[in-house]
N, C-alpha and C. Protein backbone atom coordinates (compact mmCIF):
# COMPACT_ATOMS: atom_id res chain seq x y z
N UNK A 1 -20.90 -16.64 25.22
CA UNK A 1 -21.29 -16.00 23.98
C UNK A 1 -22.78 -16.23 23.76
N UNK A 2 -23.21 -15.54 23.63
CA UNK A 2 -25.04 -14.93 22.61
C UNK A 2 -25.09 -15.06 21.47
N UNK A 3 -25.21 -16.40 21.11
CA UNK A 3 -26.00 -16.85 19.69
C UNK A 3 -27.11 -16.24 19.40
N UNK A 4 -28.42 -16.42 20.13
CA UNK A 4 -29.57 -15.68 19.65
C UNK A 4 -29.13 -13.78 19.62
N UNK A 5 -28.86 -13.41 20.48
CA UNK A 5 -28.05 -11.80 20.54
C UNK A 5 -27.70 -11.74 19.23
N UNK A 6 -26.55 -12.58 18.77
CA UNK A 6 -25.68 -12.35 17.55
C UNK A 6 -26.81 -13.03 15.95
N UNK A 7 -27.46 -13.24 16.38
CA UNK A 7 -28.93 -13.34 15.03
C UNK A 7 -29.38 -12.18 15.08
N UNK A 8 -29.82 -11.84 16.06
CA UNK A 8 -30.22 -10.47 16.06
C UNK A 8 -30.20 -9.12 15.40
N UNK A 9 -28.67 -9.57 15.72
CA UNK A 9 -27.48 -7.78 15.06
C UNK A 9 -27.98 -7.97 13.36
N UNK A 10 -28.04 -6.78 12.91
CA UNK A 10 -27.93 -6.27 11.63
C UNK A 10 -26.52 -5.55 11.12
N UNK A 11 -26.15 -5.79 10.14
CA UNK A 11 -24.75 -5.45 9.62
C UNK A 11 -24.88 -4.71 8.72
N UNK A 12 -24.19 -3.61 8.84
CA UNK A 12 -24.74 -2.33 7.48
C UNK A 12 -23.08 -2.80 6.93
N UNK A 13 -23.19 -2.28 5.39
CA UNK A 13 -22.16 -2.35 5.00
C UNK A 13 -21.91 -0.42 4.10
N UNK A 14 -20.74 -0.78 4.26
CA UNK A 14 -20.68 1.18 4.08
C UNK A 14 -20.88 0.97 2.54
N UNK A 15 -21.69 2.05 2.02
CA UNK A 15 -22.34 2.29 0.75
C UNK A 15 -21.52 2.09 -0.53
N UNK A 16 -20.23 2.97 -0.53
CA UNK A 16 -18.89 2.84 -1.22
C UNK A 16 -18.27 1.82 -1.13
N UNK A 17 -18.39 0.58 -0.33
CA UNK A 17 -17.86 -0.71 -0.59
C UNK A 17 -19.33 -1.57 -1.02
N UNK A 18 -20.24 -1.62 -1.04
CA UNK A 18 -21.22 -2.07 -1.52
C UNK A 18 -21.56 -1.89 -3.09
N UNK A 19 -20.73 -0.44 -3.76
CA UNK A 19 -20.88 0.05 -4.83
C UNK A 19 -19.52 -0.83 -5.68
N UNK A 20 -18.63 -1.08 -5.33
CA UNK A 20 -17.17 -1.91 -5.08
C UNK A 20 -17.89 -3.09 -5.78
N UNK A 21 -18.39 -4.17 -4.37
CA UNK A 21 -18.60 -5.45 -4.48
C UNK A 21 -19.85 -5.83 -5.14
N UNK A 22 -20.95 -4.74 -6.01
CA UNK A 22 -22.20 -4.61 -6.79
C UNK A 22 -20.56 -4.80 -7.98
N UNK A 23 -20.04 -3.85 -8.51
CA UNK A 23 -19.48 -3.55 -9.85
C UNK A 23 -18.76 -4.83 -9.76
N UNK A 24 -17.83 -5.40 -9.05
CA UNK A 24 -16.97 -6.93 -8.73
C UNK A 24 -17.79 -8.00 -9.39
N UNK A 25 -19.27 -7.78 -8.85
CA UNK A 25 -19.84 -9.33 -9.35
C UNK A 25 -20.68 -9.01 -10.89
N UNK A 26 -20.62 -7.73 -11.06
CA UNK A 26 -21.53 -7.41 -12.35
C UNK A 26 -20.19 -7.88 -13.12
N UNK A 27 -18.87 -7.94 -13.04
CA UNK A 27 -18.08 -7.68 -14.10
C UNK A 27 -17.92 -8.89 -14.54
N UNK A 28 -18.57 -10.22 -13.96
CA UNK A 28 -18.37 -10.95 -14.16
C UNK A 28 -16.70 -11.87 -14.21
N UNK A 29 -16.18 -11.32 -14.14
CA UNK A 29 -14.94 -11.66 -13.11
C UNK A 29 -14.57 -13.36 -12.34
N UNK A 30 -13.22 -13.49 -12.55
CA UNK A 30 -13.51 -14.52 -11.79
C UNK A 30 -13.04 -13.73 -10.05
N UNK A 31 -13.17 -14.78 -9.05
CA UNK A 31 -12.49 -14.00 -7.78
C UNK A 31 -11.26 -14.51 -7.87
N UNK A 32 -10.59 -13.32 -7.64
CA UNK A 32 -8.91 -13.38 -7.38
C UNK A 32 -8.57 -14.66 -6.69
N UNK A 33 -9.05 -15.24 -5.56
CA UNK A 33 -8.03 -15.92 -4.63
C UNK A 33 -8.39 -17.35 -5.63
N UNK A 34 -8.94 -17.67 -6.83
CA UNK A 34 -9.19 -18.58 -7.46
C UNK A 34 -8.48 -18.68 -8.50
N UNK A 35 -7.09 -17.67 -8.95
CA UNK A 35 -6.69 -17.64 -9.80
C UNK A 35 -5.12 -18.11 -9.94
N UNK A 36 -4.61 -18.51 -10.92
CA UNK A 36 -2.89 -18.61 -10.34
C UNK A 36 -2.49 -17.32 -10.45
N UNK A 37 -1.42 -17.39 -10.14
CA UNK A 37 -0.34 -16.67 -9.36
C UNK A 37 -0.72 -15.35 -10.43
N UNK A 38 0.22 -15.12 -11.82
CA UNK A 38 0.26 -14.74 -13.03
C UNK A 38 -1.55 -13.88 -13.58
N UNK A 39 -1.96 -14.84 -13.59
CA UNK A 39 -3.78 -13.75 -14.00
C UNK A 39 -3.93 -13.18 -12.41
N UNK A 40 -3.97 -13.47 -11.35
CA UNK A 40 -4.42 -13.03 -10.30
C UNK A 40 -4.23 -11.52 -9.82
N UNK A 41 -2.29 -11.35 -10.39
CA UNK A 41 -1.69 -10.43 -10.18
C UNK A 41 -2.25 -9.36 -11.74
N UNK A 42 -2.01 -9.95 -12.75
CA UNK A 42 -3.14 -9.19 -14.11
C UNK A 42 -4.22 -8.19 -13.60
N UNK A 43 -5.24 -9.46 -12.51
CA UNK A 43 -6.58 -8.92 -12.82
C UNK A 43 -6.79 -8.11 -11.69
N UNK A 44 -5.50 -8.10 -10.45
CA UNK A 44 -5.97 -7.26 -9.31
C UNK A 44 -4.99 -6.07 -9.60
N UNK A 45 -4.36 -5.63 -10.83
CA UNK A 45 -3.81 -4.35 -11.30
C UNK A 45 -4.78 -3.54 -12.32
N UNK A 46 -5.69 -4.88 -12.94
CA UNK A 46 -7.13 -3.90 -13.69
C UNK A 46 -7.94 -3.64 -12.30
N UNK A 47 -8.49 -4.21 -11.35
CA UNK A 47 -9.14 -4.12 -10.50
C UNK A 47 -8.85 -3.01 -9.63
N UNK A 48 -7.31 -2.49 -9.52
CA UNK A 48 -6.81 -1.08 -9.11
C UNK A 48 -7.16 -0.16 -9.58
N UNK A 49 -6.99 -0.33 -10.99
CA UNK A 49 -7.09 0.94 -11.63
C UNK A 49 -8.49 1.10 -11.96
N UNK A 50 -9.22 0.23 -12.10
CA UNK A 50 -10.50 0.61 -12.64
C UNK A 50 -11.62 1.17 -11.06
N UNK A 51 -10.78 0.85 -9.99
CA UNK A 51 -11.44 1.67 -8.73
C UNK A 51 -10.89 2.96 -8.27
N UNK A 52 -9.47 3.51 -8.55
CA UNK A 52 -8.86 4.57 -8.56
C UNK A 52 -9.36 5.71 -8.72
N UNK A 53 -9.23 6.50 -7.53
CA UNK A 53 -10.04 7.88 -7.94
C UNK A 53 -9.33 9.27 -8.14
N UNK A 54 -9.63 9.84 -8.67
CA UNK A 54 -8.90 11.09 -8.79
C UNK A 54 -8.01 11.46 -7.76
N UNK A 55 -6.53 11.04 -7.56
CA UNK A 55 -5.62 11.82 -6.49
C UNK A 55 -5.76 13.22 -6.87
N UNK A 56 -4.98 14.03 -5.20
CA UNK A 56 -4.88 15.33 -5.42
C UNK A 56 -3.76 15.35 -6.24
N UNK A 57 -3.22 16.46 -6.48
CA UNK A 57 -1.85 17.19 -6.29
C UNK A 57 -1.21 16.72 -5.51
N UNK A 58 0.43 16.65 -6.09
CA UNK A 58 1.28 16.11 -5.29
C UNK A 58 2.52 16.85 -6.01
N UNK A 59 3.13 17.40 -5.26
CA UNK A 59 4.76 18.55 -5.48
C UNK A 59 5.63 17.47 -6.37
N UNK A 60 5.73 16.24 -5.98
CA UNK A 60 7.03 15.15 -6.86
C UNK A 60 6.74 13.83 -6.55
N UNK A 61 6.84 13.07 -7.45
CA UNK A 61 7.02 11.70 -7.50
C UNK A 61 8.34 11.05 -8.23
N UNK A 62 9.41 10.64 -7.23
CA UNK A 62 10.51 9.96 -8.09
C UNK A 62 10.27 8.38 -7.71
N UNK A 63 10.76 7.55 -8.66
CA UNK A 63 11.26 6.42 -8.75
C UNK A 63 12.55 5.98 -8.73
N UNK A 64 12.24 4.81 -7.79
CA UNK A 64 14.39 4.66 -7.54
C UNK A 64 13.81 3.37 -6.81
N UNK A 65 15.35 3.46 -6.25
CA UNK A 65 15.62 1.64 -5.85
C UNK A 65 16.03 1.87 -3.82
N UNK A 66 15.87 1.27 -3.40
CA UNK A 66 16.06 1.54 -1.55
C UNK A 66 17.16 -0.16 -1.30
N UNK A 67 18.04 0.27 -1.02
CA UNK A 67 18.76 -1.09 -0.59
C UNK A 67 17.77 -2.49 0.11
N UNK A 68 17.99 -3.10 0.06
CA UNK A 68 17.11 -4.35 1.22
C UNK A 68 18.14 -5.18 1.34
N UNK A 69 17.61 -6.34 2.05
CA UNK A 69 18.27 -7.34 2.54
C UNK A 69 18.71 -8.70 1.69
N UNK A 70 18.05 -8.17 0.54
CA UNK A 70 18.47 -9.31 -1.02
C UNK A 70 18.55 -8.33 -1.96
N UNK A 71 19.17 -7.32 -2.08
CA UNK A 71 19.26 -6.57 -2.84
C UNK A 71 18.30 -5.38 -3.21
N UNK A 72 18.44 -4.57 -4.35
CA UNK A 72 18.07 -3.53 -4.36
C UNK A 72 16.03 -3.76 -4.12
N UNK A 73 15.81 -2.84 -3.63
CA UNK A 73 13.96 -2.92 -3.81
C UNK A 73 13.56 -1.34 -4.68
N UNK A 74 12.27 -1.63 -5.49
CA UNK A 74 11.50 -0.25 -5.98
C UNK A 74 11.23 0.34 -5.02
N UNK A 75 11.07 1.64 -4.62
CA UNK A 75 10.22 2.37 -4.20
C UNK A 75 9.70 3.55 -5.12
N UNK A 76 8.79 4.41 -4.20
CA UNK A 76 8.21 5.44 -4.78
C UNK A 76 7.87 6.56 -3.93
N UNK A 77 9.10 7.67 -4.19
CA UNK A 77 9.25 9.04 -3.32
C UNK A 77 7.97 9.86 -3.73
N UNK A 78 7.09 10.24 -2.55
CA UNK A 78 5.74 11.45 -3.18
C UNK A 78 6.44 12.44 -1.63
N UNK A 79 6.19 13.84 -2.44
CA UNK A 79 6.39 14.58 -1.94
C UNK A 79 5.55 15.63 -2.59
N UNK A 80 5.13 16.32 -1.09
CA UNK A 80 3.93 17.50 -1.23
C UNK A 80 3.83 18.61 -1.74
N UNK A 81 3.15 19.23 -2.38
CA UNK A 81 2.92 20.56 -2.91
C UNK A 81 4.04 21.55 -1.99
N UNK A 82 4.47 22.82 -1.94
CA UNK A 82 5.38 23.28 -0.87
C UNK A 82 6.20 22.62 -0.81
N UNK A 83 6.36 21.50 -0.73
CA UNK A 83 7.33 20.66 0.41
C UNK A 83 8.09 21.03 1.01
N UNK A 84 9.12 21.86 1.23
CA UNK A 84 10.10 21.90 2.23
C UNK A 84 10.74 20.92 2.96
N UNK A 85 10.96 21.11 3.59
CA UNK A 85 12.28 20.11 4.32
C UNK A 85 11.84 19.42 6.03
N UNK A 86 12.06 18.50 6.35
CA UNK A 86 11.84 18.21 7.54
C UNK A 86 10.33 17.99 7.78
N UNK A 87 9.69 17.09 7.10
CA UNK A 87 8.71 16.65 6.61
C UNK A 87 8.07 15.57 7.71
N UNK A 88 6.94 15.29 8.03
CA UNK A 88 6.74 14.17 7.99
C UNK A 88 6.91 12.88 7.24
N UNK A 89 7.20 11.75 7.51
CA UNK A 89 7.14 10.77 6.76
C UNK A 89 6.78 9.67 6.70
N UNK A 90 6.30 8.93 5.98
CA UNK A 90 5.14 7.73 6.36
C UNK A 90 5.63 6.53 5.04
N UNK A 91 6.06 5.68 5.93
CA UNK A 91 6.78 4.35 4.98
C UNK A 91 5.66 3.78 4.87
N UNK A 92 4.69 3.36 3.45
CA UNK A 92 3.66 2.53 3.39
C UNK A 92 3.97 0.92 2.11
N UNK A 93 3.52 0.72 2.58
CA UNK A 93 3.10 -0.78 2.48
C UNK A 93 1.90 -1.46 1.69
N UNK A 94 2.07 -1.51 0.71
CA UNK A 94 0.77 -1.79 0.09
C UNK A 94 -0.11 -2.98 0.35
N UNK A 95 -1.24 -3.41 0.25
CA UNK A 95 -2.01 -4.97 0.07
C UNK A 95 -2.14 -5.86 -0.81
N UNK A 96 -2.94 -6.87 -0.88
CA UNK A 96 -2.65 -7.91 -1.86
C UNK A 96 -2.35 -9.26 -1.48
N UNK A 97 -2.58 -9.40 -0.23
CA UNK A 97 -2.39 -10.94 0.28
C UNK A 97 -1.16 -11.35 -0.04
N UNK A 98 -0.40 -10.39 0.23
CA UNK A 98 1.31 -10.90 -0.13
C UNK A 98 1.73 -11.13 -1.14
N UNK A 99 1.07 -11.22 -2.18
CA UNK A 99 1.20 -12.39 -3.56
C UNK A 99 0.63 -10.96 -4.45
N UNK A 100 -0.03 -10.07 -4.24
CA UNK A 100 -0.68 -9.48 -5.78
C UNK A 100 0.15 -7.93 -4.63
N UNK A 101 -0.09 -7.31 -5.86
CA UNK A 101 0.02 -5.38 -5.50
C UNK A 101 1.41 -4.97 -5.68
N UNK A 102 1.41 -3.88 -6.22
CA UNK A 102 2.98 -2.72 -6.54
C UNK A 102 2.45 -1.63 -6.34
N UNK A 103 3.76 -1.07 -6.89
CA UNK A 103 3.97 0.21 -6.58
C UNK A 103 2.47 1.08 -7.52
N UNK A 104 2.11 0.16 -8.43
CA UNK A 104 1.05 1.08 -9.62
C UNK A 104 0.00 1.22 -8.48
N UNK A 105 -0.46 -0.59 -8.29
CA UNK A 105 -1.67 -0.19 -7.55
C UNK A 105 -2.39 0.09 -6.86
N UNK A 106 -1.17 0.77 -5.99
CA UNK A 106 -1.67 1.84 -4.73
C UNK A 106 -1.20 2.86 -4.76
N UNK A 107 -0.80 3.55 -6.25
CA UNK A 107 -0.27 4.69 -6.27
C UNK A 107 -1.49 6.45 -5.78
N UNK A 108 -2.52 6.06 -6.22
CA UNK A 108 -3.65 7.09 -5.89
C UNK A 108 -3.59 7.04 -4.50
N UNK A 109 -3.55 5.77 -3.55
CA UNK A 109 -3.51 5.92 -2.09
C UNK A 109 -2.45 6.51 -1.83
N UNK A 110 -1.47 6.37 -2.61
CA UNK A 110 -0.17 6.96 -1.63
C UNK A 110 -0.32 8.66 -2.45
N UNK A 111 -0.35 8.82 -3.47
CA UNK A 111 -0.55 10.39 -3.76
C UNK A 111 -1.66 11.17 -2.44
N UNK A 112 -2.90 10.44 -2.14
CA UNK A 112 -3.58 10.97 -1.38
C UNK A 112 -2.87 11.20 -0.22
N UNK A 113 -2.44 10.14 0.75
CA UNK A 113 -2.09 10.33 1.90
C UNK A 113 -0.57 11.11 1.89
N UNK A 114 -0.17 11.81 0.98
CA UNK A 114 1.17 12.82 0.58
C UNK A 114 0.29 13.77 1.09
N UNK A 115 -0.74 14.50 -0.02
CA UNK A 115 -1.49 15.66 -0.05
C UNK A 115 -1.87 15.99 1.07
N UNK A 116 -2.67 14.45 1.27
CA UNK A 116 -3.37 15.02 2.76
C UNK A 116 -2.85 15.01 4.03
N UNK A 117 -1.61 14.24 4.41
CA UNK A 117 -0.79 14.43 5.46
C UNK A 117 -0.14 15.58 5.26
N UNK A 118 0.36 16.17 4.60
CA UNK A 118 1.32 17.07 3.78
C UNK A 118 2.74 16.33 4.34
N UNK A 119 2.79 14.79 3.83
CA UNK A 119 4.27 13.97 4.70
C UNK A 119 4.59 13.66 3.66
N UNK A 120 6.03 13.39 3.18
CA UNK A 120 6.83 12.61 2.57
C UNK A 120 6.41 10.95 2.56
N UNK A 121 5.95 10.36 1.35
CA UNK A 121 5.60 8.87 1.36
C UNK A 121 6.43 8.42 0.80
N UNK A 122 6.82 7.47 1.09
CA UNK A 122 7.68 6.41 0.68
C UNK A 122 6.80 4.75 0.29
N UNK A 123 6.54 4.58 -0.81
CA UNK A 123 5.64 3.26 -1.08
C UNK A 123 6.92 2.31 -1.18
N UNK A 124 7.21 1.01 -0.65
CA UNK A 124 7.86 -0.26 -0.93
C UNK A 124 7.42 -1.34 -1.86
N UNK A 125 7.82 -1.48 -2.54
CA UNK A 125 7.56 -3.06 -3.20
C UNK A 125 8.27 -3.93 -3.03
N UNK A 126 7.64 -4.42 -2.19
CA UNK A 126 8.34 -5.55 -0.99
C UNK A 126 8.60 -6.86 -2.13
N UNK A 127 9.23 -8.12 -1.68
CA UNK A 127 8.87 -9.15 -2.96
C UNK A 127 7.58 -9.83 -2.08
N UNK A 128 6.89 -10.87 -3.03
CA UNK A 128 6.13 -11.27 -2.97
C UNK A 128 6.26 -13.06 -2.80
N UNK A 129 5.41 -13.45 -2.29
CA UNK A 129 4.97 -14.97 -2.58
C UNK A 129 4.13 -15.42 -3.97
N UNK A 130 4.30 -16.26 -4.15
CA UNK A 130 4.63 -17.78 -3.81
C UNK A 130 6.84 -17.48 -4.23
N UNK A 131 7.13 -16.75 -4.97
CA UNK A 131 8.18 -16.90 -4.98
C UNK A 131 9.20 -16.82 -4.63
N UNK A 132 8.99 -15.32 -2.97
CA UNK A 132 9.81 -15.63 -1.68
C UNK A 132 8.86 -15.57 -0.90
N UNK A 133 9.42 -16.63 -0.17
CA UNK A 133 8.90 -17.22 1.01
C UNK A 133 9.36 -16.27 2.02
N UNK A 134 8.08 -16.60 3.58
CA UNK A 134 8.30 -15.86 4.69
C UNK A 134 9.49 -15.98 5.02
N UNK A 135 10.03 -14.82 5.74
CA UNK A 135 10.23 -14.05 6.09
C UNK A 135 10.18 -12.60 5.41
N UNK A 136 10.95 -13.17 3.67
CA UNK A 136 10.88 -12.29 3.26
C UNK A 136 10.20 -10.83 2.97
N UNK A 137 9.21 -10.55 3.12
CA UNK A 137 8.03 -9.45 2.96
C UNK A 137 8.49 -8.64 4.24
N UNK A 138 8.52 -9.09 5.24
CA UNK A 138 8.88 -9.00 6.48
C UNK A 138 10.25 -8.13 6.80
N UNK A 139 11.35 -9.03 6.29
CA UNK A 139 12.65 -8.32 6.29
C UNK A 139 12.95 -7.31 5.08
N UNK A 140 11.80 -7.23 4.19
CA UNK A 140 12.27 -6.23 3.13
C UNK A 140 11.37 -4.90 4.22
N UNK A 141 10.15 -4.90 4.88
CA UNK A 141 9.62 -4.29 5.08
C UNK A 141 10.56 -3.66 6.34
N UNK A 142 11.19 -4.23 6.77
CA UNK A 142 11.93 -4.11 8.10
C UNK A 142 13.53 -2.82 7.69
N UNK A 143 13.79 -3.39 6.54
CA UNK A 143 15.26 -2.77 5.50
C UNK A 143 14.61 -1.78 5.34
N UNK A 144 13.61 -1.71 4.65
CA UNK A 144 12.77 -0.42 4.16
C UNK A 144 13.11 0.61 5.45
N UNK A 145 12.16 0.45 6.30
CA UNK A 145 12.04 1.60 7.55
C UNK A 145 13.29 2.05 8.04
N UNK A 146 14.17 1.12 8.32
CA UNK A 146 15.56 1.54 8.62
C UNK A 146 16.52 2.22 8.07
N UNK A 147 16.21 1.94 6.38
CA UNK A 147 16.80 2.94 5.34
C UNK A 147 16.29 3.70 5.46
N UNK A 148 14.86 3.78 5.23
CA UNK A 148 14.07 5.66 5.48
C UNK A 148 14.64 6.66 6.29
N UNK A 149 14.57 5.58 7.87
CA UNK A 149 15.07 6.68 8.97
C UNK A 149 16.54 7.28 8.82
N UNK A 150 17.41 6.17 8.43
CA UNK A 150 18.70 6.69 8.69
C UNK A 150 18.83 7.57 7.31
N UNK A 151 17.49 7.79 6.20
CA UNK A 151 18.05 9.02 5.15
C UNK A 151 16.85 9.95 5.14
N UNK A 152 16.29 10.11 5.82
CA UNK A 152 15.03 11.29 6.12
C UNK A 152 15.73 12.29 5.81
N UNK A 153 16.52 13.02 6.17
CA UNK A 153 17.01 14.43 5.50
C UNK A 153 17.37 14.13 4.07
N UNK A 154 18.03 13.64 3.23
CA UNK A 154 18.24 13.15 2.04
C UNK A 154 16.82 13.23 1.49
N UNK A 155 15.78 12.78 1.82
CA UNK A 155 14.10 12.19 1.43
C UNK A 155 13.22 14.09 1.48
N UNK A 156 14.18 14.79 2.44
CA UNK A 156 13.27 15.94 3.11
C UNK A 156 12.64 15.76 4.03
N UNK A 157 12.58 14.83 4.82
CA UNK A 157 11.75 14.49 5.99
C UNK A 157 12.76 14.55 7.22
N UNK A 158 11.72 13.61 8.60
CA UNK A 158 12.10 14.11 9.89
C UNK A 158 12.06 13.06 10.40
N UNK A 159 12.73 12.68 10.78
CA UNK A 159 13.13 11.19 10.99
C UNK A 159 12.71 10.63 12.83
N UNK A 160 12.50 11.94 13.08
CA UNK A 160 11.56 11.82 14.87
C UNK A 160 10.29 11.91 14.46
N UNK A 161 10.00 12.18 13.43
CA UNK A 161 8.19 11.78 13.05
C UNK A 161 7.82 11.26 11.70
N UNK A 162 8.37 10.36 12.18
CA UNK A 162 8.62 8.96 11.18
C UNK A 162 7.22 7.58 11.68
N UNK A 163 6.23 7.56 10.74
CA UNK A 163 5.54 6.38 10.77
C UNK A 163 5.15 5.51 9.84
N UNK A 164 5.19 4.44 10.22
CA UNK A 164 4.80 2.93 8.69
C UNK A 164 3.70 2.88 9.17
N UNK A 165 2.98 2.58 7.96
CA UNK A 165 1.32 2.00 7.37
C UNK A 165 1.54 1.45 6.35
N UNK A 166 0.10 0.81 5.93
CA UNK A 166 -0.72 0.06 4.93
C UNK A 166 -2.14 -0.41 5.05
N UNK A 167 -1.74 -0.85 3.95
CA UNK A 167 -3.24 -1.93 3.86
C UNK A 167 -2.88 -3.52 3.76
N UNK A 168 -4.30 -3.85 4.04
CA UNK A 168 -4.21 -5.58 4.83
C UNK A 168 -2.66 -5.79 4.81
N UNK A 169 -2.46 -6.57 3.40
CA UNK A 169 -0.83 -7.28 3.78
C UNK A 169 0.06 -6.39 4.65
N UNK A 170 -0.22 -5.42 3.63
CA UNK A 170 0.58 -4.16 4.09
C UNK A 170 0.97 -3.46 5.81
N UNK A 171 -0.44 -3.62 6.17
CA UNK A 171 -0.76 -3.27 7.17
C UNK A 171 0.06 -4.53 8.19
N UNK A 172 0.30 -5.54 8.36
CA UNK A 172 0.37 -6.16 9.30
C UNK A 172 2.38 -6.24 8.32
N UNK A 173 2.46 -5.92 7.56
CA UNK A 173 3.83 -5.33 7.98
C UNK A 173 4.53 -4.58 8.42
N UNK A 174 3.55 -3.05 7.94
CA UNK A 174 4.32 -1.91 9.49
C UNK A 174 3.50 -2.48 11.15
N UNK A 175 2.70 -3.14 11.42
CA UNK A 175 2.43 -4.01 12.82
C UNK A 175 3.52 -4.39 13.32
């Protein structure tokens, strides 16, 4: 490895997250990972909404419950303008370091990626830590996909073009 090389490099940071982490420290704020459990989850549902941008259009949004592996879980059905039947569909996963995020505060991400995939989304609200422990996030995320697939026609979707995403937490649960 190239220490002097790696002094060298310059790191741009993309403009729209710079505009993010300028408004974060003006707000005077404390930082999330410094908070308990209870304000943390508070202040990263104002921190959603107050970065939220105008979703498109979206044909339907229902609320309901998806079986899991400790019982019932929230989800949140978006379905596209048109929609029709035999859809794409994309099981997502929200972020939050396991411990903060729902169904609210990634609802603009998941309206977007409806519109703009033109796919059937399915958002999970997995449970969370500190109050279940690992595995859990894991095996709800796992119940999730398996319920999707085996009811994609029920959902309007297509169950051979079926994919999970997210963000951070999220993300390394459809992984």
């Amino acid at each position: 490895y190239d220490h002097a090389r790696e002094a060298a490099v310059t790191y741009v940071l993309d403009p729209q997250a710079r505009v993010l982490l300028d408004k974060a420290e003006a707000s005077g704020r404390p930082e999330i990972h410094t908070l308990d459990v209870e304000p943390a989850r508070a202040l990263f549902g104002e921190l959603a909404a107050a970065v939220a941008v105008e979703p498109p259009a979206v044909g339907d949004v229902t609320n309901r419950t998806i079986p899991g592996p400790a019982g019932d879980m929230p989800a949140r059905v978006y379905r596209p303008v048109g929609g029709g039947t035999k859809l794409p569909i994309l099981v997502y996963f929200h972020g939050g370091g396991w411990v903060v995020g729902n169904l609210e505060s990634h609802d603009s991400v998941c309206r977007w990626l409806c519109a703009r995939a033109g796919a059937v989304v399915v958002s999970v609200d997995y449970r969370l830590a500190p109050e279940h422990k690992f595995p859990a996030a894991v095996d709800d995320a796992y119940g999730a996909v398996c319920w999707v697939a085996e009811n994609a026609d029920a959902l309007g979707g297509d169950a051979r073009r079926l994919a999970v995403g997210g963000d951070s937490a999220g993300a390394t649960l459809a992984t």
